[in-house]
N, C-alpha and C. Protein backbone atom coordinates (compact mmCIF):
# COMPACT_ATOMS: atom_id res chain seq x y z
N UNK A 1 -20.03 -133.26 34.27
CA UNK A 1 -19.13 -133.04 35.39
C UNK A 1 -17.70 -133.36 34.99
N UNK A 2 -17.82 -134.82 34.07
CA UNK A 2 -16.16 -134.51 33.81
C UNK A 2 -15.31 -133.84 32.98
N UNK A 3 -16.51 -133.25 32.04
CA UNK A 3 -15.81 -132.27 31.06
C UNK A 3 -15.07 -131.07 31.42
N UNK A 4 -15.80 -130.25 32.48
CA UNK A 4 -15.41 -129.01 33.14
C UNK A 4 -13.51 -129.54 33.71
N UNK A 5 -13.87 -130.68 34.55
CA UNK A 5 -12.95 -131.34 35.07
C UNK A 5 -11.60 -131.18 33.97
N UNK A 6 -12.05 -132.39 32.71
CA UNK A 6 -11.44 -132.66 32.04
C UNK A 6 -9.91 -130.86 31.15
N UNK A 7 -11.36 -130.35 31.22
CA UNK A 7 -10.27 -129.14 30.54
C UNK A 7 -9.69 -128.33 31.90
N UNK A 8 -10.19 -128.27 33.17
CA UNK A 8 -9.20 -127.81 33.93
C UNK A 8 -7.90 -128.63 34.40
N UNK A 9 -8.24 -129.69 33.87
CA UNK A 9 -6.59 -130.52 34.32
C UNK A 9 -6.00 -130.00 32.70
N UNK A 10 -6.62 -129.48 31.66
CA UNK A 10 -5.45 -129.37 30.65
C UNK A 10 -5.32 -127.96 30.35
N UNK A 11 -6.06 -127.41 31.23
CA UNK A 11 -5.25 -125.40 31.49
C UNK A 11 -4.39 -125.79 32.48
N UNK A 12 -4.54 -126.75 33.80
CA UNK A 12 -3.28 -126.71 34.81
C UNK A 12 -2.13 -127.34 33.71
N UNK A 13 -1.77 -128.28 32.91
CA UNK A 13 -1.00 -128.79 32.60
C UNK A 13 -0.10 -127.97 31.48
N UNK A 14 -1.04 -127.37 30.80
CA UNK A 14 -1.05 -126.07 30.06
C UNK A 14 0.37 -125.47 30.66
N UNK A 15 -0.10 -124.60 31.90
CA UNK A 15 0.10 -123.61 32.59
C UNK A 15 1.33 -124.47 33.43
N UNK A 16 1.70 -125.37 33.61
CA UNK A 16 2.59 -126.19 34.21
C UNK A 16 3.75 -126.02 32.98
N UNK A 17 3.57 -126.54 32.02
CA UNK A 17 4.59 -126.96 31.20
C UNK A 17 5.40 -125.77 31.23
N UNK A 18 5.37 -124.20 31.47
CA UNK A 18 5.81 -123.24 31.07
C UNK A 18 7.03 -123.38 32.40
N UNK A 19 7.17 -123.68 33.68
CA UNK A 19 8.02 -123.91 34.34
C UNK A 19 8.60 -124.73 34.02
N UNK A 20 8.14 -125.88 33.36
CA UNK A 20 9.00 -127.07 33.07
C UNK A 20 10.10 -126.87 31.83
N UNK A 21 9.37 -126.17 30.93
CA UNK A 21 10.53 -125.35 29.84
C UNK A 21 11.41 -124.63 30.02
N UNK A 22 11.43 -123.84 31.25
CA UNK A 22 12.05 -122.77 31.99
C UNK A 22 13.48 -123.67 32.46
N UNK A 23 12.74 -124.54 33.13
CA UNK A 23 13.55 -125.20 33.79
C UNK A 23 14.66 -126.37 33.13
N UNK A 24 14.39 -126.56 31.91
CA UNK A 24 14.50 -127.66 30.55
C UNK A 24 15.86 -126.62 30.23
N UNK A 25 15.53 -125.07 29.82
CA UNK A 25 16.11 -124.37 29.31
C UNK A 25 17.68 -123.96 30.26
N UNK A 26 17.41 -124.08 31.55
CA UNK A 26 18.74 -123.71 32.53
C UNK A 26 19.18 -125.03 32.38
N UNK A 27 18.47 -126.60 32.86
CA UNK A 27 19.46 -127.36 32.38
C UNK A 27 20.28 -127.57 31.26
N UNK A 28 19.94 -127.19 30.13
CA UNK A 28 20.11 -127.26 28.89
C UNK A 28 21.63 -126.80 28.84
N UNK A 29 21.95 -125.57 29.32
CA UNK A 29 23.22 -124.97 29.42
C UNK A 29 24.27 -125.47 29.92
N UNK A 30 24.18 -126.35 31.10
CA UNK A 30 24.86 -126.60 31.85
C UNK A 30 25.68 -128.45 31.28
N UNK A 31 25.02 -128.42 30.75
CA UNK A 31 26.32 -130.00 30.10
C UNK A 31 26.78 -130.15 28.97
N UNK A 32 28.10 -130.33 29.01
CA UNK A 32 29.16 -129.68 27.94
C UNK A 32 28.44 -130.16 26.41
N UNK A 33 28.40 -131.20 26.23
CA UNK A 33 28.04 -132.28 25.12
C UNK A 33 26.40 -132.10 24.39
N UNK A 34 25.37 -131.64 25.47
CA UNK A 34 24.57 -130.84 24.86
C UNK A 34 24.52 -129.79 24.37
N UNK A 35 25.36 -128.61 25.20
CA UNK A 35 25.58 -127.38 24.76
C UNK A 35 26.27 -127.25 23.42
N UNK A 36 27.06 -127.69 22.83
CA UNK A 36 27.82 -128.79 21.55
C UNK A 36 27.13 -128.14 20.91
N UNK A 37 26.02 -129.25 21.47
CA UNK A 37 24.92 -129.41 20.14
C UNK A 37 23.91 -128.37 19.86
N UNK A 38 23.40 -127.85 21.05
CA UNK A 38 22.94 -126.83 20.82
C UNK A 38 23.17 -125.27 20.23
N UNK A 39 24.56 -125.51 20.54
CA UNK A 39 25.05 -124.20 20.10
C UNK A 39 25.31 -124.16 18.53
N UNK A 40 25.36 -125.56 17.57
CA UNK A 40 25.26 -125.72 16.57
C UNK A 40 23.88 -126.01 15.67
N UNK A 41 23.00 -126.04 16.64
CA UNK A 41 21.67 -126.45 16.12
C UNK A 41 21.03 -124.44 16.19
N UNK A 42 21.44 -124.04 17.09
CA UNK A 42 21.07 -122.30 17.31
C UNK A 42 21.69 -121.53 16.09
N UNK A 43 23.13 -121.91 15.63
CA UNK A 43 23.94 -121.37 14.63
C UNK A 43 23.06 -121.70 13.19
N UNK A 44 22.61 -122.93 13.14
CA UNK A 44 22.26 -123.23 11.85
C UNK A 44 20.51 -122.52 11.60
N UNK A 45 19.96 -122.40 13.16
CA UNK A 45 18.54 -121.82 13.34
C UNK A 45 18.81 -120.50 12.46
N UNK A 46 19.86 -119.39 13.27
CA UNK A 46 20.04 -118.21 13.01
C UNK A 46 20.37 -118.29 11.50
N UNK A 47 21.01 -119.18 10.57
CA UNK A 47 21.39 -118.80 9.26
C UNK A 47 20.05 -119.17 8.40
N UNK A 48 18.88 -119.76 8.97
CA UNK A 48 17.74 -120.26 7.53
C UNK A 48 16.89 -118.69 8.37
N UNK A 49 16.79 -118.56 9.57
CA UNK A 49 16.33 -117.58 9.87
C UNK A 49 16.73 -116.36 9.11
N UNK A 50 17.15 -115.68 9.26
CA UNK A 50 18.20 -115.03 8.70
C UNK A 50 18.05 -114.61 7.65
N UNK A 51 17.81 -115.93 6.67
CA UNK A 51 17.78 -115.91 5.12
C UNK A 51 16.39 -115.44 4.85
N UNK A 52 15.57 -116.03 5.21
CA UNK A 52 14.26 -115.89 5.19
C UNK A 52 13.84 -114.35 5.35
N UNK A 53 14.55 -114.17 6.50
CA UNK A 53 13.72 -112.41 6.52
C UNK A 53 14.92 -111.90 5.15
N UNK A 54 15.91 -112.11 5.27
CA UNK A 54 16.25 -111.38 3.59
C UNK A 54 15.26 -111.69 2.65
N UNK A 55 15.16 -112.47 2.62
CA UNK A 55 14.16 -113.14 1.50
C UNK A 55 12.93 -112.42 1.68
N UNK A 56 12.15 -112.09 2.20
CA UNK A 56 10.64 -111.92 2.88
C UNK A 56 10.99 -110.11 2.40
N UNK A 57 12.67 -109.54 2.99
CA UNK A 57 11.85 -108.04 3.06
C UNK A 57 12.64 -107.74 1.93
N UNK A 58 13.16 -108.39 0.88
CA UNK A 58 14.10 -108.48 -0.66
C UNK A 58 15.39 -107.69 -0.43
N UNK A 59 16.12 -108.46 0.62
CA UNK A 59 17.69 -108.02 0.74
C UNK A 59 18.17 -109.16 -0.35
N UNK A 60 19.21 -109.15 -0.37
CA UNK A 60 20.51 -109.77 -0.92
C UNK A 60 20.28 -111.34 0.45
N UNK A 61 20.34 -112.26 -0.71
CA UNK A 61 20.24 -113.92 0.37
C UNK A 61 21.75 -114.03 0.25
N UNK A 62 22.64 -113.73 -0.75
CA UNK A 62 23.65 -114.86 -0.89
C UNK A 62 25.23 -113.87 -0.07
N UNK A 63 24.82 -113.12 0.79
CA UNK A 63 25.94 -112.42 1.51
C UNK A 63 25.88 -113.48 2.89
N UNK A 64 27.12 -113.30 3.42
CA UNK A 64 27.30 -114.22 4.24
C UNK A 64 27.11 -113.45 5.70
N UNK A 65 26.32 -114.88 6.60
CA UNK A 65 25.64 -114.07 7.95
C UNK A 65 26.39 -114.48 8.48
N UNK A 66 27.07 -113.79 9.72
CA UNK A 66 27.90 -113.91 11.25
C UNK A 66 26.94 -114.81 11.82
N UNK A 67 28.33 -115.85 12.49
CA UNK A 67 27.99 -116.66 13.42
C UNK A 67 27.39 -115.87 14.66
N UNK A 68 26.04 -116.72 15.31
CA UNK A 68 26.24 -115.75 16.92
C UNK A 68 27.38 -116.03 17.35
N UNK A 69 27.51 -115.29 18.96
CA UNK A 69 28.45 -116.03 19.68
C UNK A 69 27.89 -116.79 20.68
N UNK A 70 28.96 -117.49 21.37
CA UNK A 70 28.76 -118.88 22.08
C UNK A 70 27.25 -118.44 22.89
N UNK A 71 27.46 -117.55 23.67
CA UNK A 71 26.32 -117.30 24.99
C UNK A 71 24.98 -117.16 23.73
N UNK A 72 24.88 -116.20 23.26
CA UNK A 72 23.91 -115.67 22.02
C UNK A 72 23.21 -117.15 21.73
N UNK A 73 24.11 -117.65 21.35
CA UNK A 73 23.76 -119.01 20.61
C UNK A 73 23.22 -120.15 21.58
N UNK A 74 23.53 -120.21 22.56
CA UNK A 74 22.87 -120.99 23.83
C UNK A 74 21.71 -120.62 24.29
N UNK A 75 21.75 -119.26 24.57
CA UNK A 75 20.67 -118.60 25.06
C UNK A 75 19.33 -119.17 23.83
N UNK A 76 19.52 -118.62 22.75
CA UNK A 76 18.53 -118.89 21.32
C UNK A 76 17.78 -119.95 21.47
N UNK A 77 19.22 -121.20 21.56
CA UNK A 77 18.69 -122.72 21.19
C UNK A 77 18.03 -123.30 22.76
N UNK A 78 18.36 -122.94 23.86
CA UNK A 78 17.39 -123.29 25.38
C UNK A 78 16.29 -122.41 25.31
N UNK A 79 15.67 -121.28 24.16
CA UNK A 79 14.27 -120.10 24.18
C UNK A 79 13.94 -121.43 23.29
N UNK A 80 14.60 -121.97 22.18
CA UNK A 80 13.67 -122.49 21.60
C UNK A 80 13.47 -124.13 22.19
N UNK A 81 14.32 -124.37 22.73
CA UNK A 81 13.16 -125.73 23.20
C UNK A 81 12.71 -125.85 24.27
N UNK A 82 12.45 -124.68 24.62
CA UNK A 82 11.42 -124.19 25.65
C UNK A 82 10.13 -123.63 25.04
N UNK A 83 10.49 -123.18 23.96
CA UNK A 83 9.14 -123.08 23.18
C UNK A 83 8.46 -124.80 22.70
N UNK A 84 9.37 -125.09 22.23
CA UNK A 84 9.14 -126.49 21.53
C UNK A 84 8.27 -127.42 22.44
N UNK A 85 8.80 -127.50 23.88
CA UNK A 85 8.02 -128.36 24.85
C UNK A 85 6.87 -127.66 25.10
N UNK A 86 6.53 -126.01 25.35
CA UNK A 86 5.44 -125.88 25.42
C UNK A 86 4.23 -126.00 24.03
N UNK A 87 4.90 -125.78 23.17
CA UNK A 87 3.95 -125.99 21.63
C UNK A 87 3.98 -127.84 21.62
N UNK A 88 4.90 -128.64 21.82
CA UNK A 88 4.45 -129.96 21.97
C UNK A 88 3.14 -130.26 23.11
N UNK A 89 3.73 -129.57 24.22
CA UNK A 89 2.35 -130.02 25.46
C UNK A 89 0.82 -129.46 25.08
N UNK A 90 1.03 -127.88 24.32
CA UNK A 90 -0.28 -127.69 24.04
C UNK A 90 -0.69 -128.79 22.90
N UNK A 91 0.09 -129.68 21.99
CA UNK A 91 -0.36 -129.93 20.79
C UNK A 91 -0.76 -131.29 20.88
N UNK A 92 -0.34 -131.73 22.04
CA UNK A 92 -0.67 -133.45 22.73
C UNK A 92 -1.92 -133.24 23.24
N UNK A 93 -2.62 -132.38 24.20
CA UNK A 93 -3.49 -132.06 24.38
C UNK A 93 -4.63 -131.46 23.75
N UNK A 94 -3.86 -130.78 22.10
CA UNK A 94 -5.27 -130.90 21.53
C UNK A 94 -5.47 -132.11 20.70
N UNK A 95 -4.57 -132.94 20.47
CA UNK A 95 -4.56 -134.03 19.36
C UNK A 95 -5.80 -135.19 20.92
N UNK A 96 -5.54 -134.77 21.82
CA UNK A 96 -6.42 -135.57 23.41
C UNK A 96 -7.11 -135.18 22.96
N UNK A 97 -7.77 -133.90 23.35
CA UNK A 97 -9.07 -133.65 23.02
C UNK A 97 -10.00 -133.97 21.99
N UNK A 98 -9.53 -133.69 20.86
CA UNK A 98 -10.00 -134.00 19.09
C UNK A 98 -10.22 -135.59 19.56
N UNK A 99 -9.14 -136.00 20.21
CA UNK A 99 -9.96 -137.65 20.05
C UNK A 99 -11.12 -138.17 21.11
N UNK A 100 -10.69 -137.32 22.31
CA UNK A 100 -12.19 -137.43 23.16
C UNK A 100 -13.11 -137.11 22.78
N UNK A 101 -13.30 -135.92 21.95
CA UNK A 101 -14.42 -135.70 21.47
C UNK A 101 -14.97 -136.78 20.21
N UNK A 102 -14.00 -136.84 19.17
CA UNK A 102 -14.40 -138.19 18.71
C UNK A 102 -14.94 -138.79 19.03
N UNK A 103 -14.49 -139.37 19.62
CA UNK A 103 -15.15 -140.73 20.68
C UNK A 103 -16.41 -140.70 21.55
N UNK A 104 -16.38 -139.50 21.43
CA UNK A 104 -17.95 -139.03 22.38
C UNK A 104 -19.02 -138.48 20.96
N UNK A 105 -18.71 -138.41 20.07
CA UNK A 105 -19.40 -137.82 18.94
C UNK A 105 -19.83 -139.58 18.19
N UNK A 106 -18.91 -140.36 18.42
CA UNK A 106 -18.92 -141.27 17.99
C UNK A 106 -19.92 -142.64 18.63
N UNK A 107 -20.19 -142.09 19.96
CA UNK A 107 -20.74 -142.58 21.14
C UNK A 107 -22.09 -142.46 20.36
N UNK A 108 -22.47 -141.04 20.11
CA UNK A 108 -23.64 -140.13 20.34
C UNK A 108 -24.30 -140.70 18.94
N UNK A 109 -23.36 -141.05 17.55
CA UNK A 109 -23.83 -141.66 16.75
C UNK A 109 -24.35 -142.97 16.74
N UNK A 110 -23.47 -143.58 17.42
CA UNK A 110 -24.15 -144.94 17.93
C UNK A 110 -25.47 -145.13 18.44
N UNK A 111 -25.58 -144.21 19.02
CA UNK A 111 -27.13 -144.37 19.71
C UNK A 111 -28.08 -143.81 18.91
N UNK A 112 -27.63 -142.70 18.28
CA UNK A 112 -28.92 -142.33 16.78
C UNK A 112 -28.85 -143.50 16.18
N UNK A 113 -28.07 -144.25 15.57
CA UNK A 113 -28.24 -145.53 15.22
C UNK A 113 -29.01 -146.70 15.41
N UNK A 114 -28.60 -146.83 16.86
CA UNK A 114 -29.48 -147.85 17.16
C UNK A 114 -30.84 -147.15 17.41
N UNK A 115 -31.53 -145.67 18.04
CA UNK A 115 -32.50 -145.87 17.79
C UNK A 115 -33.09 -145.83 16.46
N UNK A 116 -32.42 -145.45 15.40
CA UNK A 116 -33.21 -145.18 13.65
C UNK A 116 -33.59 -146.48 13.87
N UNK A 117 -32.48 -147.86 14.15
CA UNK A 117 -32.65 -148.97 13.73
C UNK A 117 -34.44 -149.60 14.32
N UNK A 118 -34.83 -149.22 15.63
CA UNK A 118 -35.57 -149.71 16.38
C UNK A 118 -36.90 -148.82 15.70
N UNK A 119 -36.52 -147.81 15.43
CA UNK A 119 -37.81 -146.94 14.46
C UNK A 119 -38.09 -147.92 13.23
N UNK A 120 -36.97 -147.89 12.57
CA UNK A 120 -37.43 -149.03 11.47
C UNK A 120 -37.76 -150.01 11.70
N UNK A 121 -37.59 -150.98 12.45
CA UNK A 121 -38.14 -152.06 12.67
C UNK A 121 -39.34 -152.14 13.23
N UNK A 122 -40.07 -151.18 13.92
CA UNK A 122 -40.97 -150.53 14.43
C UNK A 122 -41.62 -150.19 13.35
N UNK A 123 -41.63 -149.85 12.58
CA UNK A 123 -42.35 -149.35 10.76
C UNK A 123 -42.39 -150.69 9.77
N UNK A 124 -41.57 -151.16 9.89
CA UNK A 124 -42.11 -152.79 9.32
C UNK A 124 -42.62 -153.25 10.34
N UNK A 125 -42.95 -153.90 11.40
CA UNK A 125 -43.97 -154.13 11.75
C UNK A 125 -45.36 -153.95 11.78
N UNK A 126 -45.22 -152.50 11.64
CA UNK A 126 -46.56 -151.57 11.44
C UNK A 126 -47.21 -151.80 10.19
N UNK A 127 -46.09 -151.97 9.31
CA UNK A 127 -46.26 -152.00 8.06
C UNK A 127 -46.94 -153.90 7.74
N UNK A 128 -46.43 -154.70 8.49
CA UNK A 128 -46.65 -156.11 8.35
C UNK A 128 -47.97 -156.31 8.82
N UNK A 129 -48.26 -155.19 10.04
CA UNK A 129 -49.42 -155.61 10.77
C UNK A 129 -50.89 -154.86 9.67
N UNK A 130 -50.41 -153.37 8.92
CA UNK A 130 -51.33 -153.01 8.35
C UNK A 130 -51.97 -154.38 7.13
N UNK A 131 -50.58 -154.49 6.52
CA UNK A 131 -50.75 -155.66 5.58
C UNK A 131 -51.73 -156.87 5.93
N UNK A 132 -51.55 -157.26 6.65
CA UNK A 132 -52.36 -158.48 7.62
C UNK A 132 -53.85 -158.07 7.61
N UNK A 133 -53.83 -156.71 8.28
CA UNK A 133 -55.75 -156.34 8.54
C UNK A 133 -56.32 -155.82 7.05
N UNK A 134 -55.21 -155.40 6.06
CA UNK A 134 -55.67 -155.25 4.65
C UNK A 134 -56.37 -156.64 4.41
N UNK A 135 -55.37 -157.54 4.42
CA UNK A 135 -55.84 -158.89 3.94
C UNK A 135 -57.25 -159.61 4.58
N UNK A 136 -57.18 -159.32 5.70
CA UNK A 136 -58.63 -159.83 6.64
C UNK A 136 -59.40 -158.81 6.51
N UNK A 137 -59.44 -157.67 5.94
CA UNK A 137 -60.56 -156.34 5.36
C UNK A 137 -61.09 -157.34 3.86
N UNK A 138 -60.19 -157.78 3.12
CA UNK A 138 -60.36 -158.38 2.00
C UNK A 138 -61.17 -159.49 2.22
N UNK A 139 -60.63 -160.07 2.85
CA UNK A 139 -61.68 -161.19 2.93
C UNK A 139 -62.76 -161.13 3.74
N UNK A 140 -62.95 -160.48 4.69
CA UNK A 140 -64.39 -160.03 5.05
C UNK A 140 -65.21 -159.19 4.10
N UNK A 141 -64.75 -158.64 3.16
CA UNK A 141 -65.34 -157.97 1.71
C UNK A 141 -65.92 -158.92 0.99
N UNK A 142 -65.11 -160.06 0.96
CA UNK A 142 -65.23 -161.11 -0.49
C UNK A 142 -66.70 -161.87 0.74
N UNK A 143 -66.55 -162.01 1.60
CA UNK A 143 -67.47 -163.23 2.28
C UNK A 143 -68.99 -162.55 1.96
N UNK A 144 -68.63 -160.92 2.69
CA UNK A 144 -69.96 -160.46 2.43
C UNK A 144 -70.65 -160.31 0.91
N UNK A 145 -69.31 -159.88 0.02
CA UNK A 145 -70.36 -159.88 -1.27
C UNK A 145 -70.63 -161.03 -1.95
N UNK A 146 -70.53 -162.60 -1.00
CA UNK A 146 -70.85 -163.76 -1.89
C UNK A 146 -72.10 -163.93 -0.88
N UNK A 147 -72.50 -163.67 0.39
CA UNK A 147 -73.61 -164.48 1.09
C UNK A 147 -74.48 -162.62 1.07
N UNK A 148 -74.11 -161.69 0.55
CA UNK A 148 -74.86 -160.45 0.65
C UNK A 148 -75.33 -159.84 2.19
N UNK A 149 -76.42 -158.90 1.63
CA UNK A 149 -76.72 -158.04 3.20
C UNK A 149 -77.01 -159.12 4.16
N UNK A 150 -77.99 -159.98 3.24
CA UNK A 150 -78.48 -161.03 4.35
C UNK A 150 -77.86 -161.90 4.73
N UNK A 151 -76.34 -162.35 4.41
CA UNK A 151 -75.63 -163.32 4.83
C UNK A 151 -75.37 -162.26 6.31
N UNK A 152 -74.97 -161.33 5.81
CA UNK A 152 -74.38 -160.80 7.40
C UNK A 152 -75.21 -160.47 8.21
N UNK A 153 -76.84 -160.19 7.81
CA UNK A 153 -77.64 -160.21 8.82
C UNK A 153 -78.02 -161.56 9.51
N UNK A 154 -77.93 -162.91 8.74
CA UNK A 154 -78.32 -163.72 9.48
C UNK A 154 -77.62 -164.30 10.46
N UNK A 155 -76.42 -163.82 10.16
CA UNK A 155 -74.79 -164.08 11.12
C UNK A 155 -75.05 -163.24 12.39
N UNK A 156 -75.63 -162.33 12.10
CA UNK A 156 -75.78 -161.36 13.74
C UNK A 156 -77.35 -162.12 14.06
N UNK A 157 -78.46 -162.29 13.15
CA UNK A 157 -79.45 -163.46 13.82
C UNK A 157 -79.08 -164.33 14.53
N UNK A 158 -77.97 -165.22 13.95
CA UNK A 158 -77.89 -166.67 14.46
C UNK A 158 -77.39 -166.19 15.80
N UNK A 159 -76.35 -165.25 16.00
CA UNK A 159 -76.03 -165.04 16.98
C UNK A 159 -76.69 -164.73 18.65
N UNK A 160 -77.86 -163.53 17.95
CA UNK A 160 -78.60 -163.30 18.76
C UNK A 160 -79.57 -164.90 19.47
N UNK A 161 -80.04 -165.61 18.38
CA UNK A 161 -80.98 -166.55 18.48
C UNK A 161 -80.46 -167.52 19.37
N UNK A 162 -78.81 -167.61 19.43
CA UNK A 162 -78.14 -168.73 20.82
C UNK A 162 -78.09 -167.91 21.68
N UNK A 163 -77.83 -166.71 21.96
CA UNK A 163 -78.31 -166.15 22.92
C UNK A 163 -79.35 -166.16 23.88
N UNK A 164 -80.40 -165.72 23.03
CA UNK A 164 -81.99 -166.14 23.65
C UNK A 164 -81.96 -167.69 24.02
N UNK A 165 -81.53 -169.17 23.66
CA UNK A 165 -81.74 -170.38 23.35
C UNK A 165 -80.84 -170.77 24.72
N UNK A 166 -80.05 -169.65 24.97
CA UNK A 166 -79.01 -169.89 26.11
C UNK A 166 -80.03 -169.92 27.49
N UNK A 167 -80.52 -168.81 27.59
CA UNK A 167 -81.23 -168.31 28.51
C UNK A 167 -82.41 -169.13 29.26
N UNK A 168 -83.13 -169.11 28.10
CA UNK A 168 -84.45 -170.04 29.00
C UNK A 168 -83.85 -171.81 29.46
N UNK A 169 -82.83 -172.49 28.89
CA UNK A 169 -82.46 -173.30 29.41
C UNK A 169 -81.55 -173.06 31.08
């Protein structure tokens, strides 16, 4: 029951974060001192970007790339950490999961554990108890082959004979 649970609170949260990035991304614009920064963190995105697809489809790397402009460059750097918060929220939630499950895999070993342990100890015993009736097989072997057939018949005589001796008194 709480598993079903468990992953529908992390599709709602999922599915939450994407307004919250949205919304990350319009604030983002609006204060001078971040925008700063962002608009220089978008500029430097666009130039390794940039390079890379030269690189990837074999243009020329070492020609020089245009700055975006200001809006271009805002716009870029509030898409990407709006991506960023949603690839962080999905990635907190699977690094959650991987460890719940852990921990429940880890549960599940525990208890194969302890029962192997109770099997084995359960098998030496068995094993202590066979040992034991080996040993009293042995020596009911050794008794009979020193007093013979007739030692053990007179052992079930004597027996019978207090029997009878019981009775008529």
């Amino acid at each position: 029951m709480v598993l079903p649970l468990l992953k529908l609170a992390t599709l709602a949260l999922k599915t939450l974060s994407k307004p919250v990035a949205n919304r990350l991304k319009r604030q983002a614009g609006y204060a001078p001192r971040f925008q700063q920064f962002i608009v220089s963190f978008a500029q430097a995105n666009h130039r390794i970007t940039t390079r890379m697809q030269r690189s990837i489809y074999g243009h020329a790397t070492d020609v020089e790339i245009r700055p975006l402009d200001e809006e271009k460059a805002v716009q870029a750097a509030v898409d990407l950490i709006g991506e960023v918060f949603v690839f962080a929220v999905a990635g907190a939630l699977l690094i959650f999961e991987v460890q719940r499950s852990s921990r429940s895999e880890a549960k599940k070993e525990e208890v194969r554990r302890q029962e192997l342990e109770v099997i084995k100890q359960r098998n030496e015993n068995l094993a202590t108890e066979v040992e034991l009736l080996r040993h009293k097989l042995e020596e009911l072997e050794q008794l009979a082959r020193r007093q013979g057939l007739s030692g053990i018949f007179k052992f079930k005589h004597a027996n019978t004979e207090g029997i009878n001796l019981a009775k008529p008194a």
